[in-house]
N, C-alpha and C. Protein backbone atom coordinates (compact mmCIF):
# COMPACT_ATOMS: atom_id res chain seq x y z
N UNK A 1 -14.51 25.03 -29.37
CA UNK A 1 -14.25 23.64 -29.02
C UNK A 1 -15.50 23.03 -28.38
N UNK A 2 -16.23 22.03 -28.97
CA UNK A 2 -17.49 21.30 -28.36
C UNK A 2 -16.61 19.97 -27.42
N UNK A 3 -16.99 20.26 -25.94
CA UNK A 3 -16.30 19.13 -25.21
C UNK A 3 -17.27 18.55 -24.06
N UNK A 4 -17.51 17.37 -24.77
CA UNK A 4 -18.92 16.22 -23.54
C UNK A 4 -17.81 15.78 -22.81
N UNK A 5 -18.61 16.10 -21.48
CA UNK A 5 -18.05 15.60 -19.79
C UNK A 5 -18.90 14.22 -19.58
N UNK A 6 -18.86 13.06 -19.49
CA UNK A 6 -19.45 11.68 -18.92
C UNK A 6 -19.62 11.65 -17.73
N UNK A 7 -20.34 13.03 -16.71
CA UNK A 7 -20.97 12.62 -15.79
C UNK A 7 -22.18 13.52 -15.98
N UNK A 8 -23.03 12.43 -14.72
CA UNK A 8 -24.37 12.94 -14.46
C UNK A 8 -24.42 13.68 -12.98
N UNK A 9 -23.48 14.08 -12.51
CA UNK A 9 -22.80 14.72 -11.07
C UNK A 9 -23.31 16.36 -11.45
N UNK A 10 -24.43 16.95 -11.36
CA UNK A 10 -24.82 18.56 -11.34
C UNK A 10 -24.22 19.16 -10.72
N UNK A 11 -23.43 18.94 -9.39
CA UNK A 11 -22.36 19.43 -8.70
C UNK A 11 -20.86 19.85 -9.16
N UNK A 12 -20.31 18.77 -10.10
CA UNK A 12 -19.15 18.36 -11.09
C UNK A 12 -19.86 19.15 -12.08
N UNK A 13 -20.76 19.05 -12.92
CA UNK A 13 -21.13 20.25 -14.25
C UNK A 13 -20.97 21.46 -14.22
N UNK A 14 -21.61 21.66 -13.08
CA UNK A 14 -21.15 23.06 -12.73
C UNK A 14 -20.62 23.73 -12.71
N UNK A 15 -18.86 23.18 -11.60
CA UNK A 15 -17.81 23.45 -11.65
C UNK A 15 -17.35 23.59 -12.85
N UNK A 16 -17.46 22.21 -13.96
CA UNK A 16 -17.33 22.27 -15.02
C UNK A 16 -16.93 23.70 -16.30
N UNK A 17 -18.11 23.93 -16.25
CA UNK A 17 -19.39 24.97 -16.70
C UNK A 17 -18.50 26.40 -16.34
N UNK A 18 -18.44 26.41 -15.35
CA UNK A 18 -18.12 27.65 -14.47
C UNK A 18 -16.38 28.16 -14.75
N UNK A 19 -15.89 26.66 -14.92
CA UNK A 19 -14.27 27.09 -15.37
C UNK A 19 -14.44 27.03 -16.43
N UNK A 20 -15.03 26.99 -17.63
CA UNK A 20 -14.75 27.56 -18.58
C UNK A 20 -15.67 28.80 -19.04
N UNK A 21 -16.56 29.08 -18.33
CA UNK A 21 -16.74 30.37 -18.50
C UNK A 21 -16.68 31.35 -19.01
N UNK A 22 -16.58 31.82 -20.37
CA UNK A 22 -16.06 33.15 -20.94
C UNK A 22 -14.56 32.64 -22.15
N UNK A 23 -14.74 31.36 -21.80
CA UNK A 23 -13.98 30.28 -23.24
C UNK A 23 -14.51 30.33 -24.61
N UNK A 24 -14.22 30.28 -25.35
CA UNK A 24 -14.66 29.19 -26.50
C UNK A 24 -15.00 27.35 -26.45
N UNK A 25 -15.16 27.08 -25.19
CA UNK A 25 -15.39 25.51 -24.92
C UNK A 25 -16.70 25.95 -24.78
N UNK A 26 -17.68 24.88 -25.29
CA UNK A 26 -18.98 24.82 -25.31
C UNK A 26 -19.21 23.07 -24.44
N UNK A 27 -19.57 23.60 -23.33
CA UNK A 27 -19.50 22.17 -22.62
C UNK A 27 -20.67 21.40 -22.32
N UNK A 28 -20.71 20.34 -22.87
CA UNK A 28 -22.05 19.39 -22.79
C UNK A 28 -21.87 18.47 -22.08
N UNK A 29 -22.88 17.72 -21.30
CA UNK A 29 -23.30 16.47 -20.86
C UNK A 29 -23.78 15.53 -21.41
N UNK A 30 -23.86 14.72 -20.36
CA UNK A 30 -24.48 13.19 -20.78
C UNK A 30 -26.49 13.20 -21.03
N UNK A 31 -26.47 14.35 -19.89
CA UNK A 31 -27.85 14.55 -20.03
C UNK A 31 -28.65 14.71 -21.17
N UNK A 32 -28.22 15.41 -22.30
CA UNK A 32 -28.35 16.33 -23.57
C UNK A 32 -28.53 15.13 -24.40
N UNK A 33 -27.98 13.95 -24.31
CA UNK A 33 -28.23 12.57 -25.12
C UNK A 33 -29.22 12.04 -25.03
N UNK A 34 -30.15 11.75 -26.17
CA UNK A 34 -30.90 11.04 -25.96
C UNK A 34 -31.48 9.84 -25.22
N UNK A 35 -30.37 8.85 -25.40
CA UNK A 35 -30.25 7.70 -25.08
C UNK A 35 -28.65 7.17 -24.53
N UNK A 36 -28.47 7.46 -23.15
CA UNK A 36 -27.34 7.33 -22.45
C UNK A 36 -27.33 6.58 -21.35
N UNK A 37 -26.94 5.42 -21.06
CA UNK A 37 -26.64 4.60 -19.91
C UNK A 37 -25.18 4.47 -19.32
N UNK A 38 -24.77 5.41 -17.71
CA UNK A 38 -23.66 5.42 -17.44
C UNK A 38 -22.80 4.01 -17.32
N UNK A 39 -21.58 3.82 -17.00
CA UNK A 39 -21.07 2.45 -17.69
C UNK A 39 -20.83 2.44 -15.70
N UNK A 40 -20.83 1.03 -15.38
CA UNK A 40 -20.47 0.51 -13.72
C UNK A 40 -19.21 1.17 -14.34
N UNK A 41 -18.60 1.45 -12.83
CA UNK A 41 -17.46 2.02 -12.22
C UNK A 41 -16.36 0.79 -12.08
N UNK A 42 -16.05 0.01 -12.80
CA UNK A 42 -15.28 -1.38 -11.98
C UNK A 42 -13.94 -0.97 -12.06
N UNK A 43 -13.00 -0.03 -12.15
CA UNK A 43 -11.99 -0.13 -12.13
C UNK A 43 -11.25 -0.11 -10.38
N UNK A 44 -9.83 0.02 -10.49
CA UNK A 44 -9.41 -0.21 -8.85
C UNK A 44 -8.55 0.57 -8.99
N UNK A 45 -8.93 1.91 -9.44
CA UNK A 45 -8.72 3.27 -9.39
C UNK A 45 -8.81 4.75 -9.92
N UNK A 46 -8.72 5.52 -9.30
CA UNK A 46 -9.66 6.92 -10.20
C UNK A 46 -9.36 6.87 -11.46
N UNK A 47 -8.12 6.75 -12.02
CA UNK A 47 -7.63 6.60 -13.67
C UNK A 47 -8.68 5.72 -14.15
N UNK A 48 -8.57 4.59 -13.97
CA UNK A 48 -9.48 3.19 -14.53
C UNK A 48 -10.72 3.56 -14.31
N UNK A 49 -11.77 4.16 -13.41
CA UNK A 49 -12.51 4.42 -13.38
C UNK A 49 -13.42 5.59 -14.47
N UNK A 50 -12.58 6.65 -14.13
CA UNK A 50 -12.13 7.98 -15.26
C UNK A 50 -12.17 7.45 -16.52
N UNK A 51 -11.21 6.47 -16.92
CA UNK A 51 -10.67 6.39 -18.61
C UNK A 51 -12.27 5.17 -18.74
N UNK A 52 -12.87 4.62 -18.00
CA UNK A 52 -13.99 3.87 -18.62
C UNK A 52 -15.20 4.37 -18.75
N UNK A 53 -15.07 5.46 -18.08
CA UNK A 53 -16.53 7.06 -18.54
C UNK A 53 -16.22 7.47 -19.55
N UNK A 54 -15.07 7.92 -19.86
CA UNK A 54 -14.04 8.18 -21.32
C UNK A 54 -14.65 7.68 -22.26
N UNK A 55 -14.36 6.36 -22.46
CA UNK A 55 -14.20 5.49 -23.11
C UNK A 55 -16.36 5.26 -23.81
N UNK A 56 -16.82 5.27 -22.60
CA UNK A 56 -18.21 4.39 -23.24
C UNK A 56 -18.83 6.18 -23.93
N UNK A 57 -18.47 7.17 -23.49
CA UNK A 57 -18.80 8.51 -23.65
C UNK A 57 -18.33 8.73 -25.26
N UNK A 58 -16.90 8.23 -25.62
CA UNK A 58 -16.74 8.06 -26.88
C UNK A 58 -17.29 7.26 -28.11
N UNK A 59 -17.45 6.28 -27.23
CA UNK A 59 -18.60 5.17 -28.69
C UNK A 59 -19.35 5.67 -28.62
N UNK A 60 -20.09 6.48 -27.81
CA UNK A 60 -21.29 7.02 -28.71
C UNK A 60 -21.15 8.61 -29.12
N UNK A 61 -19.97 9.33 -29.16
CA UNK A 61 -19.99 10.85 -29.73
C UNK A 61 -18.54 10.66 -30.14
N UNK A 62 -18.12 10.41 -31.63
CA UNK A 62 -17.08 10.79 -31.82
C UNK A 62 -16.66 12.11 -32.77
N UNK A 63 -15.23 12.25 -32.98
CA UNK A 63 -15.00 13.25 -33.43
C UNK A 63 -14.76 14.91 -32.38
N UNK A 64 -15.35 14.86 -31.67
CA UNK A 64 -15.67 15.78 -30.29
C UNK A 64 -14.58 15.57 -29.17
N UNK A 65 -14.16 16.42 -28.56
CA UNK A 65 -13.05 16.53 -27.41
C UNK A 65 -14.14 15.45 -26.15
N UNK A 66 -13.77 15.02 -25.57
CA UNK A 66 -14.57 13.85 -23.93
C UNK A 66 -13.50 13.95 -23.41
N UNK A 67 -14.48 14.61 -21.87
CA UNK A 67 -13.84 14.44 -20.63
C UNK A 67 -14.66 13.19 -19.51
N UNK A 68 -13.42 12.98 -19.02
CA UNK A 68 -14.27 12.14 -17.86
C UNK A 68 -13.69 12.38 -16.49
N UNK A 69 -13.92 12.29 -15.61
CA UNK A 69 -13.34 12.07 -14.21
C UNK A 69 -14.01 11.47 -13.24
N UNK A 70 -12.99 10.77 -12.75
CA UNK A 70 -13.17 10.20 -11.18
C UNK A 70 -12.75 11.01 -10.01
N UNK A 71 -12.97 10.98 -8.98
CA UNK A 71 -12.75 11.57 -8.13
C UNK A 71 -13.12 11.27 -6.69
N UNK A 72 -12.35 11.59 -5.32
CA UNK A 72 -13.02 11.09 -3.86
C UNK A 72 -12.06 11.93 -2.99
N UNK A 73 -12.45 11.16 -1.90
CA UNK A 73 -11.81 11.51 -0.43
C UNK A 73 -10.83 9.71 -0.12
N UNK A 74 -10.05 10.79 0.29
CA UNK A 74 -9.29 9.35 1.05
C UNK A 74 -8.65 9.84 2.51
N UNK A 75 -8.97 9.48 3.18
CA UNK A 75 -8.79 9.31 4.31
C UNK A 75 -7.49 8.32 5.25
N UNK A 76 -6.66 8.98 5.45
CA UNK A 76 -5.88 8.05 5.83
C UNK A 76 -5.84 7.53 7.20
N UNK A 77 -6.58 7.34 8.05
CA UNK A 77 -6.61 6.73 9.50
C UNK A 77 -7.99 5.91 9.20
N UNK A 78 -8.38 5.71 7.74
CA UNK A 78 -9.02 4.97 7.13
C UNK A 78 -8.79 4.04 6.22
N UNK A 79 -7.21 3.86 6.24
CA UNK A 79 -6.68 3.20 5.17
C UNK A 79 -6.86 3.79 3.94
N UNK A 80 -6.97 4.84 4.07
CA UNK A 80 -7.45 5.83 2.48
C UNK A 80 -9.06 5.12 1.86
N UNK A 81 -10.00 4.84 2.55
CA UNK A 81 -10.74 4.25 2.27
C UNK A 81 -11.64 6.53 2.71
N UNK A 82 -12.48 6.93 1.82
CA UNK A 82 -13.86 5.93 1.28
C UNK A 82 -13.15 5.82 -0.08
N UNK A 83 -12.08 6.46 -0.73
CA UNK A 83 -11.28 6.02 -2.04
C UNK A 83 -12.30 6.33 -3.45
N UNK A 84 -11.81 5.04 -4.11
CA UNK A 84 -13.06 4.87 -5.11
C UNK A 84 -14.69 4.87 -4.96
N UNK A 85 -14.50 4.59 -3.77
CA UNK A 85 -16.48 4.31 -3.63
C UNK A 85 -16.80 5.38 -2.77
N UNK A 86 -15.96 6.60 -2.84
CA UNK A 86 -16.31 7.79 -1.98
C UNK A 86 -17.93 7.77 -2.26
N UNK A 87 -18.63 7.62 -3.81
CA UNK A 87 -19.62 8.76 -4.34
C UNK A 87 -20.86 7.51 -3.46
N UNK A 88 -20.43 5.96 -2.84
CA UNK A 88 -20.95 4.63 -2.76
C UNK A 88 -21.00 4.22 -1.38
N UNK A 89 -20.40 5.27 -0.76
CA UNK A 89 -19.60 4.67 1.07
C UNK A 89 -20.75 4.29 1.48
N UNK A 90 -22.01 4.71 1.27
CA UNK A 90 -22.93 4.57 2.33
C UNK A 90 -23.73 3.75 1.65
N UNK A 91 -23.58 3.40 0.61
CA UNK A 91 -24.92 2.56 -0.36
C UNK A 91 -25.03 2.93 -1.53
N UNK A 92 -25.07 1.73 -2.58
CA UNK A 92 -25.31 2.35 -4.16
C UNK A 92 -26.11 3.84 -4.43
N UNK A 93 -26.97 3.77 -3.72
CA UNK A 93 -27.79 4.83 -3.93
C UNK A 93 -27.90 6.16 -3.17
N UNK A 94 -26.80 6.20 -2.11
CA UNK A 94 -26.75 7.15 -0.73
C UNK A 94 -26.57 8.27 -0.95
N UNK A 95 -27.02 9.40 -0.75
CA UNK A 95 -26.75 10.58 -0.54
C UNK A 95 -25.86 11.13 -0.32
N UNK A 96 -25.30 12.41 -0.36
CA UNK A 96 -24.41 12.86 0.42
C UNK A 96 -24.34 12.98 1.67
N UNK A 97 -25.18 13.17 2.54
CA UNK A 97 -25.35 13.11 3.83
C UNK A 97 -25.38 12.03 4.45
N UNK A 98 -25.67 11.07 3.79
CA UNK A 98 -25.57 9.53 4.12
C UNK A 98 -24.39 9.31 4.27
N UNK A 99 -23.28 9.61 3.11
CA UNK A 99 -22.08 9.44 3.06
C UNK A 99 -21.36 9.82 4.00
N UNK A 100 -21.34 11.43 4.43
CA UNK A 100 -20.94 11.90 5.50
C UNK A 100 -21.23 11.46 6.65
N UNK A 101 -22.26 11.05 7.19
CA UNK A 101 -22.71 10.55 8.36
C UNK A 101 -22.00 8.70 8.81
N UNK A 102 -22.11 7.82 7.72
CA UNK A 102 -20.99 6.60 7.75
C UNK A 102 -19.57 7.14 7.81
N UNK A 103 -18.56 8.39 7.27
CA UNK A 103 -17.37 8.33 7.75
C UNK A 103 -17.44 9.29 8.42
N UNK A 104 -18.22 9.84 9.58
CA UNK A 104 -17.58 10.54 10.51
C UNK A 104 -17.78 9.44 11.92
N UNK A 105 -18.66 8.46 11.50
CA UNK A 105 -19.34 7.36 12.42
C UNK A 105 -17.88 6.64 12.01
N UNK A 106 -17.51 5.84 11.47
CA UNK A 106 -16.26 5.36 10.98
C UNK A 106 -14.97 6.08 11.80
N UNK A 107 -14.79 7.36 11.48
CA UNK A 107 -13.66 7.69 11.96
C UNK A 107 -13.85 8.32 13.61
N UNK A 108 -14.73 7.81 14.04
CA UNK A 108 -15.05 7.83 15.18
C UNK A 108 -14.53 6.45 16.18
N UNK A 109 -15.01 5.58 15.42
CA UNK A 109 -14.67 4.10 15.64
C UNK A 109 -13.07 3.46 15.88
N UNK A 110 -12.39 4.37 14.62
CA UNK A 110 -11.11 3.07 14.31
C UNK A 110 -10.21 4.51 14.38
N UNK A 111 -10.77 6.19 14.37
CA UNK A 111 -9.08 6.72 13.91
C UNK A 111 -9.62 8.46 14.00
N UNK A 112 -10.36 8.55 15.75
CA UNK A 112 -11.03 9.91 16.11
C UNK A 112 -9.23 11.21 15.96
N UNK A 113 -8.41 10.64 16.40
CA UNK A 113 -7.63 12.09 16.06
C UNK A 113 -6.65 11.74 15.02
N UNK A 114 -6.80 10.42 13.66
CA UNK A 114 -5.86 10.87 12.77
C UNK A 114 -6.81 11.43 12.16
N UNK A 115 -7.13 12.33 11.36
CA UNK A 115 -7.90 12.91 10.58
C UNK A 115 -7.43 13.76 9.00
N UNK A 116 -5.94 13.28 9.05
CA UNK A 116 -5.79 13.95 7.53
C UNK A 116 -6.31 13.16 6.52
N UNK A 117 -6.56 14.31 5.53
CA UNK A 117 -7.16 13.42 4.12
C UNK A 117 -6.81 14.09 2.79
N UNK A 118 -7.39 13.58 1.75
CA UNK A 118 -6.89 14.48 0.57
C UNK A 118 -8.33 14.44 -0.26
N UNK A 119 -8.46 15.16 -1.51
CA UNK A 119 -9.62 14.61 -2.36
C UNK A 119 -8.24 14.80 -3.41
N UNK A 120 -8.50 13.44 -4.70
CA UNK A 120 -8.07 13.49 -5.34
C UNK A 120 -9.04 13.45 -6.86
N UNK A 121 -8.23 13.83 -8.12
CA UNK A 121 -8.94 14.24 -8.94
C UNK A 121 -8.19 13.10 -10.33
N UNK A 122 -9.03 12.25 -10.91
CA UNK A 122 -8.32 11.56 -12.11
C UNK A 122 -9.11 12.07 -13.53
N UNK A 123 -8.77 12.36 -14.11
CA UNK A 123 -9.53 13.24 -14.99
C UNK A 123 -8.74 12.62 -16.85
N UNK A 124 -9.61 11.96 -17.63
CA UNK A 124 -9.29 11.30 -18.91
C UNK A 124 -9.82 11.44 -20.30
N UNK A 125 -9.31 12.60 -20.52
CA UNK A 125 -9.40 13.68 -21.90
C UNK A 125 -9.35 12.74 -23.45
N UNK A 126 -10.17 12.48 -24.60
CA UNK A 126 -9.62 12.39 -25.40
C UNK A 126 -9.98 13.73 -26.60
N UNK A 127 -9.42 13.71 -27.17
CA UNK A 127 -9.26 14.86 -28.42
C UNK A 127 -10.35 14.05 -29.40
N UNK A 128 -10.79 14.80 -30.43
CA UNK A 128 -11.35 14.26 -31.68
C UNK A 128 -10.78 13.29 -32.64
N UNK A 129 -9.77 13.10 -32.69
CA UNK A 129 -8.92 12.17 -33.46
C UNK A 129 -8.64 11.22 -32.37
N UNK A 130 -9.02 10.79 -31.00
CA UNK A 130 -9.03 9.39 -30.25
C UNK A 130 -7.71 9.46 -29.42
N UNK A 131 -7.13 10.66 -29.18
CA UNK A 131 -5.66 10.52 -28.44
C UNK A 131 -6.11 10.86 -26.80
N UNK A 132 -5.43 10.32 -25.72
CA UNK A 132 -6.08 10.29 -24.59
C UNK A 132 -4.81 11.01 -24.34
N UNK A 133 -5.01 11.63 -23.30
CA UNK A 133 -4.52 12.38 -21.81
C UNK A 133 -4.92 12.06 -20.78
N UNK A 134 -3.95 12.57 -19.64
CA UNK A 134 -4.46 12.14 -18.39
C UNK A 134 -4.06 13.34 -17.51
N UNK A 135 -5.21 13.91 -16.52
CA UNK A 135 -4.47 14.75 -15.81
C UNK A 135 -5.07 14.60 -14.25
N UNK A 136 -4.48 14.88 -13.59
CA UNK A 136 -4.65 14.66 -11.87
C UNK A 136 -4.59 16.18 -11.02
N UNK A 137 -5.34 16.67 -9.82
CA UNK A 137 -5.47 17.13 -9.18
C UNK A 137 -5.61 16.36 -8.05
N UNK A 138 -4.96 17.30 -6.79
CA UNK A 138 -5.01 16.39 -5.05
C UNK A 138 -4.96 17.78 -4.40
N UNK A 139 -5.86 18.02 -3.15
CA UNK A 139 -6.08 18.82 -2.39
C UNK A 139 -6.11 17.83 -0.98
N UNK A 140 -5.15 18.47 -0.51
CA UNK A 140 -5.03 18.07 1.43
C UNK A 140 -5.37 18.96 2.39
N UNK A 141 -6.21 18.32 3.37
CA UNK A 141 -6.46 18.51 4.10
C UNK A 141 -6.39 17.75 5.69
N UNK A 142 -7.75 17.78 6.16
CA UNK A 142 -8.02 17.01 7.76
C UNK A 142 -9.62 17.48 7.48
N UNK A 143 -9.78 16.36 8.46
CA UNK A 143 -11.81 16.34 8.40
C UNK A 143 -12.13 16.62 9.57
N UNK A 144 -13.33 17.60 9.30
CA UNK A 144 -14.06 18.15 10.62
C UNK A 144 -14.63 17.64 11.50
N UNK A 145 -14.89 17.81 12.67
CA UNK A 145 -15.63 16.41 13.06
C UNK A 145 -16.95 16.46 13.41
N UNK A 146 -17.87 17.78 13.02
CA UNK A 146 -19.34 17.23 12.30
C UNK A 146 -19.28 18.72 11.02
N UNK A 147 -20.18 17.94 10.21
CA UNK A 147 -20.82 19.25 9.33
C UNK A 147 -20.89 20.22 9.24
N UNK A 148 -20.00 21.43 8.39
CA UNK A 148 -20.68 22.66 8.39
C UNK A 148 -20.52 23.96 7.31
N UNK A 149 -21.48 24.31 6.57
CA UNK A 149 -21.70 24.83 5.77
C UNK A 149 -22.37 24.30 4.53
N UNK A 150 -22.76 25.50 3.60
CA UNK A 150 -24.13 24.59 3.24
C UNK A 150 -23.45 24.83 1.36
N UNK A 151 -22.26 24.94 1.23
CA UNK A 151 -21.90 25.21 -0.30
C UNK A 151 -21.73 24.34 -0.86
N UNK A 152 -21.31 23.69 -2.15
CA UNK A 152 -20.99 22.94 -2.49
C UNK A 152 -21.42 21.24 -2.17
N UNK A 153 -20.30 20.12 -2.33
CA UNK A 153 -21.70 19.00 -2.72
C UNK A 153 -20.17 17.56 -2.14
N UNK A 154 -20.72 16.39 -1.84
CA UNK A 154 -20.29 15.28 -1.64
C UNK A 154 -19.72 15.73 -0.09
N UNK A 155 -18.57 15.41 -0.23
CA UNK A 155 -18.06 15.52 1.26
C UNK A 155 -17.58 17.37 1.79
N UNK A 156 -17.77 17.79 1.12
CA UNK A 156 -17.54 19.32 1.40
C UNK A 156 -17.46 19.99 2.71
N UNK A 157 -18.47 19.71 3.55
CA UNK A 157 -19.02 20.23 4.66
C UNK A 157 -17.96 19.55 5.98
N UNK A 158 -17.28 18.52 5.67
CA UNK A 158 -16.40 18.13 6.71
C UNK A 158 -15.01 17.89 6.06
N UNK A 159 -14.54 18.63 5.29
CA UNK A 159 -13.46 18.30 4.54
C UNK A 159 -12.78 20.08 5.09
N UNK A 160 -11.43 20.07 5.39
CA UNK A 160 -11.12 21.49 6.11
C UNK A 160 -9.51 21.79 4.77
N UNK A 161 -9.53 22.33 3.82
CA UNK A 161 -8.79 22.58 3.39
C UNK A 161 -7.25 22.87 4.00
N UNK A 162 -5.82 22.52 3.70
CA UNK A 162 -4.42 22.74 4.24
C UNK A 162 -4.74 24.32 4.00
N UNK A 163 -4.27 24.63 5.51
CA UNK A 163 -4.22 26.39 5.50
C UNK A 163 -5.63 27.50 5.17
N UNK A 164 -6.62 26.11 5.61
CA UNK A 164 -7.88 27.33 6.29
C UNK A 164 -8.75 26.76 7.54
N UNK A 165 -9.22 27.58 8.15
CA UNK A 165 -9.54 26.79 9.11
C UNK A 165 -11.37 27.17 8.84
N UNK A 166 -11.81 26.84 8.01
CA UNK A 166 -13.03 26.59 6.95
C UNK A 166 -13.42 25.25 6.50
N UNK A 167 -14.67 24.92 6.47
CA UNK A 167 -14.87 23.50 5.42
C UNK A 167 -15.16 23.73 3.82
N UNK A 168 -14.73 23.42 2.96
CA UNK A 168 -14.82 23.73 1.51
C UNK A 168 -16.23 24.41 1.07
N UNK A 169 -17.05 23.66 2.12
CA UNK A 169 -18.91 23.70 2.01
C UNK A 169 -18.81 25.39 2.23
N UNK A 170 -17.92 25.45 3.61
CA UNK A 170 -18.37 27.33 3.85
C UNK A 170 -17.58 28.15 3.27
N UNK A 171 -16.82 27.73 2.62
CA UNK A 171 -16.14 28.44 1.53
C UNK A 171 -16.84 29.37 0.31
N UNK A 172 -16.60 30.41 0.02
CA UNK A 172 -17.80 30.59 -1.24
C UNK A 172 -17.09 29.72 -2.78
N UNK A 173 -17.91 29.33 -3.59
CA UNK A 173 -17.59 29.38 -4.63
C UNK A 173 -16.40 29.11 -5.40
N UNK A 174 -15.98 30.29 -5.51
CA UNK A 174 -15.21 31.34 -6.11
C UNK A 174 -14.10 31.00 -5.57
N UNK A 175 -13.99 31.11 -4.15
CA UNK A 175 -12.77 30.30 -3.36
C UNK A 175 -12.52 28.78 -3.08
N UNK A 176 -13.73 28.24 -3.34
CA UNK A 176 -13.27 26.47 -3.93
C UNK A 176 -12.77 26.37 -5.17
N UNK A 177 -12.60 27.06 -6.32
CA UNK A 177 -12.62 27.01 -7.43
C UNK A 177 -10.90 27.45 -7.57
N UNK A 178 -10.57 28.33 -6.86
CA UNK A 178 -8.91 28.23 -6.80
C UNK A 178 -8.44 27.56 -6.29
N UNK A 179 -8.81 26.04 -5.28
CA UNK A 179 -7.49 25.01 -4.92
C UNK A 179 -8.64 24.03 -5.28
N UNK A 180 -9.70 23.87 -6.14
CA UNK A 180 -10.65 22.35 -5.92
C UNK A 180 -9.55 21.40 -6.43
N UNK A 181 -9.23 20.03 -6.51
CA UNK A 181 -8.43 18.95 -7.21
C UNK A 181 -8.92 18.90 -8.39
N UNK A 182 -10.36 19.39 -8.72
CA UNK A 182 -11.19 19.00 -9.79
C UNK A 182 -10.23 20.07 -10.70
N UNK A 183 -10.11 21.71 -10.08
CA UNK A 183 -10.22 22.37 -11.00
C UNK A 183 -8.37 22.64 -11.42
N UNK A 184 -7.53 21.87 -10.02
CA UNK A 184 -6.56 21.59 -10.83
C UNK A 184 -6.01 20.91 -11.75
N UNK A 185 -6.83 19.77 -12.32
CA UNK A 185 -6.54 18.78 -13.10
C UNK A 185 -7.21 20.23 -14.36
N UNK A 186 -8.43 20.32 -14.28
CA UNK A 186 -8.73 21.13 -15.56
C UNK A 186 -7.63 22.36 -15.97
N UNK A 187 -7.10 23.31 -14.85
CA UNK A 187 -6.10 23.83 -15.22
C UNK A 187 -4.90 23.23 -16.20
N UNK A 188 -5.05 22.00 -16.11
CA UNK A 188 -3.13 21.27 -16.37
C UNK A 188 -4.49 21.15 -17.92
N UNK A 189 -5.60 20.50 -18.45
CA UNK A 189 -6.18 20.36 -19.19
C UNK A 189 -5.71 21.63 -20.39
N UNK A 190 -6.36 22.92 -19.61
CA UNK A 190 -6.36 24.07 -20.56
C UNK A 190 -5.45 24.46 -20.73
N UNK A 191 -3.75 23.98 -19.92
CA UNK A 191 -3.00 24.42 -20.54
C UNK A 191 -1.99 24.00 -21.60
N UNK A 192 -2.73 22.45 -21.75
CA UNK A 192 -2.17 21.73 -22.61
C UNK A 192 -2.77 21.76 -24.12
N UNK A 193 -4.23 22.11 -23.64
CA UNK A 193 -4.92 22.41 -25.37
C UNK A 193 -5.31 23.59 -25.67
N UNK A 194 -5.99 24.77 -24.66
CA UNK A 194 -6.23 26.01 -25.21
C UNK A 194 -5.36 27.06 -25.26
């Protein structure tokens, strides 16, 4: 099975990459294209966001399985805000550490002991013949209240998984990869087509 993912996220490829592993999925990027310009994010939610990576990923490769996903943190003593613009909280162009550093400054401000959160996962499959799917992953937690560990990528390092008292960042691997949101949406994926 040849299946292009529509992000440029090396963090997300990876994972990618890594769950299928020892498959018959041969998994490509956006990178590998010659000539690829990611599409703005305008939707007003991970689905809409997700299905329009989908979508511009398909006009230009058809016939081929496309994945796309959206994905964030939501925070609820934040109004579930950083949300959609998790990958944006700090500036079109911000870092991850940037990011982290505006919501721990944030939840310092408006909501120091609510601290639960979730990352959620919207993830928008089409097949070679143009039929879409949709699958979702959500991992809950509570956020740390500074940085720590150096694994993994976006908000990791202050994100404390339900039932560890770890940040995803100091987690190895191997053990983000059995509860990520990312990699439960891909689970519900492989068990619907492989």
């Amino acid at each position: 099975m040849e299946l292009w993912v529509g992000t440029s996220n090396s963090g997300k490829m990876t994972e990618i990459k890594n769950f299928f592993m020892g498959t018959n999925v041969q998994v490509h990027s956006i990178s590998e294209l010659p000539v690829y310009s990611s599409p703005k994010e305008t939707g007003d939610s991970f689905i809409a966001n997700a299905r329009i990576k989908a979508k511009a990923l398909k006009s230009v490769k058809s016939g081929v399985w496309i994945m796309a996903e959206d994905s964030g943190l939501e925070v609820m003593g934040l109004n579930n805000m950083p949300g959609i613009h998790s990958a944006r909280y700090a500036g079109e162009k911000a870092k991850d550490a940037e990011n982290i550093a505006k919501l721990l400054k944030m939840m310092s401000l408006r909501s120091a002991t609510h601290r639960e959160a979730q990352f959620k996962c919207a993830m928008v499959v089409y097949d070679p013949e143009g039929n879409e799917s949709v699958f979702e992953g959500l991992l809950k937690g509570t956020i740390s209240r500074s940085p720590k560990g150096t694994s993994g990528f976006g908000y990791d390092p202050v994100f404390i998984p339900e039932g560890y008292d770890k940040t995803i960042a100091e987690l190895a691997p191997i053990e983000k990869n059995k509860i990520s949101h990312r990699v439960q949406a891909l689970r519900q994926f492989k068990k619907s087509f492989l």
